[in-house]
N, C-alpha and C. Protein backbone atom coordinates (compact mmCIF):
# COMPACT_ATOMS: atom_id res chain seq x y z
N UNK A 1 -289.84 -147.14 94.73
CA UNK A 1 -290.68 -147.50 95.85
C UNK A 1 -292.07 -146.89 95.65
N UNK A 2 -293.27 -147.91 96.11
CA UNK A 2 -294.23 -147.44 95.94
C UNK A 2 -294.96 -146.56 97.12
N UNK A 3 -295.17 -145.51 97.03
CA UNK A 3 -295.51 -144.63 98.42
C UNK A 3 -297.34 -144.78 98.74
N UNK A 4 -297.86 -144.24 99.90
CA UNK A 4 -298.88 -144.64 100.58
C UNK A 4 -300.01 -143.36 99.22
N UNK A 5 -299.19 -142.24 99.00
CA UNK A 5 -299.54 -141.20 98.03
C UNK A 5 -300.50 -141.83 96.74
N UNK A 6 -298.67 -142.48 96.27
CA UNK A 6 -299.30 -143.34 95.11
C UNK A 6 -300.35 -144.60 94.80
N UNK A 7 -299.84 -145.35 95.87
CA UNK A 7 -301.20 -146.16 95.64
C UNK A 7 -302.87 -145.78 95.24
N UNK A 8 -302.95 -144.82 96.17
CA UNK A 8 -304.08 -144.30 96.41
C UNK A 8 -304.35 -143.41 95.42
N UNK A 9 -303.94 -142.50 94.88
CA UNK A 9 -304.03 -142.26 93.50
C UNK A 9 -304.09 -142.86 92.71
N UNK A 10 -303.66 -143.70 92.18
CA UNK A 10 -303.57 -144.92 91.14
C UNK A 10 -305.11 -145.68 91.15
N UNK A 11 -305.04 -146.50 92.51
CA UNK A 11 -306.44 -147.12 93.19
C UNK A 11 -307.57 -146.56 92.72
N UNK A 12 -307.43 -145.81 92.94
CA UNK A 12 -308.89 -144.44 92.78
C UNK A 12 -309.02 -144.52 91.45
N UNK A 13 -307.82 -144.11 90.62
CA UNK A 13 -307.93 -143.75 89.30
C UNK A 13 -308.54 -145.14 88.50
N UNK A 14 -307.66 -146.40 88.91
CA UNK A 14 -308.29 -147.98 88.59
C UNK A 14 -309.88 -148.08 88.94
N UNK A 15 -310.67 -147.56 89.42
CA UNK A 15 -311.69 -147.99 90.06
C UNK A 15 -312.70 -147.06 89.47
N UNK A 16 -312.56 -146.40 89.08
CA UNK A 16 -313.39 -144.54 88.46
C UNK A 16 -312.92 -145.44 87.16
N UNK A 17 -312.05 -145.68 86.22
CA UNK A 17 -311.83 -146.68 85.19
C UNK A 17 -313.03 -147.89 84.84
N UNK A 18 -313.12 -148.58 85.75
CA UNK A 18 -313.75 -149.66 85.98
C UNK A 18 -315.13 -149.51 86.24
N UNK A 19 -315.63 -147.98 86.58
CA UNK A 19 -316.77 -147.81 86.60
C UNK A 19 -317.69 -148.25 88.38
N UNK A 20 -316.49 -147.87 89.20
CA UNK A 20 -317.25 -148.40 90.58
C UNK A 20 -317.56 -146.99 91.48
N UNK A 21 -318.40 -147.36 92.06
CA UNK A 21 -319.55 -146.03 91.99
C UNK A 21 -318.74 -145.75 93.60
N UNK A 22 -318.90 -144.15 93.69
CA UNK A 22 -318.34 -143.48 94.55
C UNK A 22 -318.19 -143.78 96.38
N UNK A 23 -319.24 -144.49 96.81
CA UNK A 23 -319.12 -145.22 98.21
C UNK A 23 -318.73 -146.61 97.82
N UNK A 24 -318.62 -146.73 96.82
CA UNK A 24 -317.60 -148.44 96.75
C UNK A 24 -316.13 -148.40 96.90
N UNK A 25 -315.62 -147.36 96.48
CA UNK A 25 -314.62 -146.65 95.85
C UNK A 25 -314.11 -146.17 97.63
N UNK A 26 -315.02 -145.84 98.33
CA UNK A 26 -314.89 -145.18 99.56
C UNK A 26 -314.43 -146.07 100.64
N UNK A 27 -315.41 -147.34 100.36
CA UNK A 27 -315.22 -147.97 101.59
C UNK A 27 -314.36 -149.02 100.69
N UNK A 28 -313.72 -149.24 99.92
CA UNK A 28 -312.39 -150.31 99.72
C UNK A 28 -311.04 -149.47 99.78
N UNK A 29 -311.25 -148.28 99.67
CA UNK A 29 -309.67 -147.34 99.83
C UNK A 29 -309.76 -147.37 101.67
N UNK A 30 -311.16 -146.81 102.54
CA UNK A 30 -310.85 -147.36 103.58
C UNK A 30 -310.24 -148.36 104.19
N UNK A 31 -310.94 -149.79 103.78
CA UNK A 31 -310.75 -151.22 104.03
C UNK A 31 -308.73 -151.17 103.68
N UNK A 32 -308.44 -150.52 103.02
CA UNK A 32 -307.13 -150.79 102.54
C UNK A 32 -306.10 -150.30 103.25
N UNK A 33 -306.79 -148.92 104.06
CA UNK A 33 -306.17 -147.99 104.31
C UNK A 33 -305.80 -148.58 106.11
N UNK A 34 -307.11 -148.84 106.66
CA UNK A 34 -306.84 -149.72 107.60
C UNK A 34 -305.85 -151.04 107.60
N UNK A 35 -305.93 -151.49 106.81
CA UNK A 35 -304.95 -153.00 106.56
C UNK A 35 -303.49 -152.41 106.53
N UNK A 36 -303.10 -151.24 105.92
CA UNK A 36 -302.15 -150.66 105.45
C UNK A 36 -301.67 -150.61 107.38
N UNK A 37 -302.28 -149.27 108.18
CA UNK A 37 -301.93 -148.85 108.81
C UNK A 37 -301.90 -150.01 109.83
N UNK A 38 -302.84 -150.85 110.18
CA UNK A 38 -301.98 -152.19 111.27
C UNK A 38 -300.89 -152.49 110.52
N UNK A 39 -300.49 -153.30 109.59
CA UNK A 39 -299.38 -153.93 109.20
C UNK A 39 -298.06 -152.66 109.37
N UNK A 40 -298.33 -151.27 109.40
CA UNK A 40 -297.22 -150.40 109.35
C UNK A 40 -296.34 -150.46 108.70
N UNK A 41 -296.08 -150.87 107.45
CA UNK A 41 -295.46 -150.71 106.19
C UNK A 41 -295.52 -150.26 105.02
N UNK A 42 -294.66 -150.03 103.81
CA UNK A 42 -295.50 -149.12 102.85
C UNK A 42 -296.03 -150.09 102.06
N UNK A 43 -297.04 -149.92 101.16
CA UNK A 43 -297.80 -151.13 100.36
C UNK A 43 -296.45 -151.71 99.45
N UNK A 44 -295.92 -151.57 99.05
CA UNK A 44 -294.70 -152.34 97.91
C UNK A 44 -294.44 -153.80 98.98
N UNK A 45 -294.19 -153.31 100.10
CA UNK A 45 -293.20 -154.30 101.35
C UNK A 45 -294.58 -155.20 101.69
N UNK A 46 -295.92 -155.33 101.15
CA UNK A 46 -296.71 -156.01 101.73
C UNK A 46 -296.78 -157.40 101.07
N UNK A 47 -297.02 -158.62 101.52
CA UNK A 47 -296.88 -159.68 101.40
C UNK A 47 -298.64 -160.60 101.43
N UNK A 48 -298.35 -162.32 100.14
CA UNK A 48 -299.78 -162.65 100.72
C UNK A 48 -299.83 -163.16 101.88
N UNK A 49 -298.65 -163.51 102.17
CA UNK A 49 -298.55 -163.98 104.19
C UNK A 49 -299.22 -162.13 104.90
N UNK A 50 -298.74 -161.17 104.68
CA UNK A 50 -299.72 -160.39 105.47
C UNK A 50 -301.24 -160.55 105.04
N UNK A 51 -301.38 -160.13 104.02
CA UNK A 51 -302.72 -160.80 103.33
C UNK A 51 -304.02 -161.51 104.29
N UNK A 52 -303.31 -162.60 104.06
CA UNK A 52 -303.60 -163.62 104.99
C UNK A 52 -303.89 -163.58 106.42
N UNK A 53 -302.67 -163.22 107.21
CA UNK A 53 -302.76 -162.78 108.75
C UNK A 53 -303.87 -161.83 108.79
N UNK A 54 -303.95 -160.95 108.36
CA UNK A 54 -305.17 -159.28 108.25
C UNK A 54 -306.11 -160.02 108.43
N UNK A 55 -306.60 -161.14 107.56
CA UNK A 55 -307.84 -161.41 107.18
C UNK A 55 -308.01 -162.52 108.49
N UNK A 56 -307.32 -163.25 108.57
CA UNK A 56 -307.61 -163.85 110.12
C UNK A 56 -307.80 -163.21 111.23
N UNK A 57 -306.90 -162.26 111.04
CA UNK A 57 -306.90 -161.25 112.70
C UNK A 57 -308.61 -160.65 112.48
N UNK A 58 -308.91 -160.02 111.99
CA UNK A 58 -310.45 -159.77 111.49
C UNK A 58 -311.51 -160.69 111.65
N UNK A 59 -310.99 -161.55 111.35
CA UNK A 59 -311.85 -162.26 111.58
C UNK A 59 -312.09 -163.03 112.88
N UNK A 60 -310.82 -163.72 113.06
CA UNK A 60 -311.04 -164.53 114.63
C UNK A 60 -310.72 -163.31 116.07
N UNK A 61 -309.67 -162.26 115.95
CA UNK A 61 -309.31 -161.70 117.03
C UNK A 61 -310.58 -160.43 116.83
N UNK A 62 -311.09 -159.50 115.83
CA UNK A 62 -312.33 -158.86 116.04
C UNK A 62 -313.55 -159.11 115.81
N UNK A 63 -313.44 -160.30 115.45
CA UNK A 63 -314.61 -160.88 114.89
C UNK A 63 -315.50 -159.88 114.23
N UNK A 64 -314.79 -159.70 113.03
CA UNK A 64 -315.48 -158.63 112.07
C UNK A 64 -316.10 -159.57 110.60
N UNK A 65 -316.29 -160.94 110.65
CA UNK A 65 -316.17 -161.54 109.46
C UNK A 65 -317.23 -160.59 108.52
N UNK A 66 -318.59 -159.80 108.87
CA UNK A 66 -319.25 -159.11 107.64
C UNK A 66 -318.49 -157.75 106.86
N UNK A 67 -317.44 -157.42 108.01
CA UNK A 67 -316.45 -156.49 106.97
C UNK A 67 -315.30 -157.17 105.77
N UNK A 68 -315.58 -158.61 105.89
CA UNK A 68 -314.48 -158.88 105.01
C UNK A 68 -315.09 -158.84 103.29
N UNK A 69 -316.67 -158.41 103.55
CA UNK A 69 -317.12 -158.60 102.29
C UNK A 69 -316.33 -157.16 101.57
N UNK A 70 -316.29 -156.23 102.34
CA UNK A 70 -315.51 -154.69 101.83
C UNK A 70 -313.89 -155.04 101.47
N UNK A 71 -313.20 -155.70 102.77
CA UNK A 71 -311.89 -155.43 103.12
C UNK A 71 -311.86 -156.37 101.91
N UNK A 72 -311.91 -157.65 101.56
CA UNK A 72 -311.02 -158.53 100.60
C UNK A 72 -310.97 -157.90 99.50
N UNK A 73 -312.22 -157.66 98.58
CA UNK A 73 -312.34 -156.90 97.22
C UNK A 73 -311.20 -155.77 97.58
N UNK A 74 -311.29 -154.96 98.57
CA UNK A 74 -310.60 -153.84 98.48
C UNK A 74 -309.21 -154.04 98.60
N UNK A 75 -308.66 -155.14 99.03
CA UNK A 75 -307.35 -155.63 99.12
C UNK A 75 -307.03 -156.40 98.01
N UNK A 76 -307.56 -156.85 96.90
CA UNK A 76 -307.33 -157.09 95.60
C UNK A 76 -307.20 -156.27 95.48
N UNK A 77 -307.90 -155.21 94.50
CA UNK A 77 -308.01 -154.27 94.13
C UNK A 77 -306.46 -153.51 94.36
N UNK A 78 -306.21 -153.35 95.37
CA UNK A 78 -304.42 -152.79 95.83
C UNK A 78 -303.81 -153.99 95.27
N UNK A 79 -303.94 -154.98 95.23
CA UNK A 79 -302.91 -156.13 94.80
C UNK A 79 -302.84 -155.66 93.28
N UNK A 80 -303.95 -155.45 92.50
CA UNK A 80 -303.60 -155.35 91.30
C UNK A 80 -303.33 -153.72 90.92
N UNK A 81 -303.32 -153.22 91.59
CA UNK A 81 -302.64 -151.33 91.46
C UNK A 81 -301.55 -151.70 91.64
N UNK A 82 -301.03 -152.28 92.78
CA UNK A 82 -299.53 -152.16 92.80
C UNK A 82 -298.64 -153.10 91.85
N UNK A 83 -299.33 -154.01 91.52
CA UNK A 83 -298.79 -154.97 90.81
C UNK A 83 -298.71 -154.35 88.99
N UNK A 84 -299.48 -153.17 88.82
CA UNK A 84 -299.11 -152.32 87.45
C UNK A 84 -298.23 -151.42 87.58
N UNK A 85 -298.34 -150.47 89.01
CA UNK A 85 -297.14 -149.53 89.90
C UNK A 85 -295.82 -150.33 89.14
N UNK A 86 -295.75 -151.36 90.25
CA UNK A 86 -294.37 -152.17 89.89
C UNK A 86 -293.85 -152.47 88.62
N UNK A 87 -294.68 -152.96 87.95
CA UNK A 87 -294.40 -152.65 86.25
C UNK A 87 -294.21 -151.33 85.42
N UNK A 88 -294.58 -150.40 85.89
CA UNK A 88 -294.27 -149.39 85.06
C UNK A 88 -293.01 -148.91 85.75
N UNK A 89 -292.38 -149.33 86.83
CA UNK A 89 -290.92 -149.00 87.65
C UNK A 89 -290.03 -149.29 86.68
């Protein structure tokens, strides 16, 4: 199982890799961290149907659409950490 620990270690470590500069790095582990904590599950159990819902609820129920320029990148970004997580299981 992938824990809330690991992601975020990993994430970080993918992104410092990739060369993304320290408030980018800041506000997509945020953006993630929020998505994480509405849905209330651990990232392994997350789905692109949640995906999806997050990014609507944001958009139509807070009408946040200029945060989705942070939140989406930063929710890839976890899609492809966990998706190497899971492979090295």
């Amino acid at each position: 199982m992938v824990t809330l620990t690991d992601w975020r270690e990993r994430m970080s470590e993918d992104m410092r890799l990739r060369d993304f500069r320290p408030r980018t790095q800041e506000g997509y582990l945020l953006a993630v961290r929020l998505f994480i904590e509405r849905l209330a599950r651990e990232p392994d159990a997350l789905t692109d149907d949640d995906v999806r819902r997050y990014f609507l609820y944001l958009r139509e129920d807070r009408k946040l659409a200029p945060s989705m320029h942070v939140t989406q990148p930063g929710v890839e970004r976890l899609q492809e950490t966990l998706d190497r997580l899971m492979a090295d299981l």
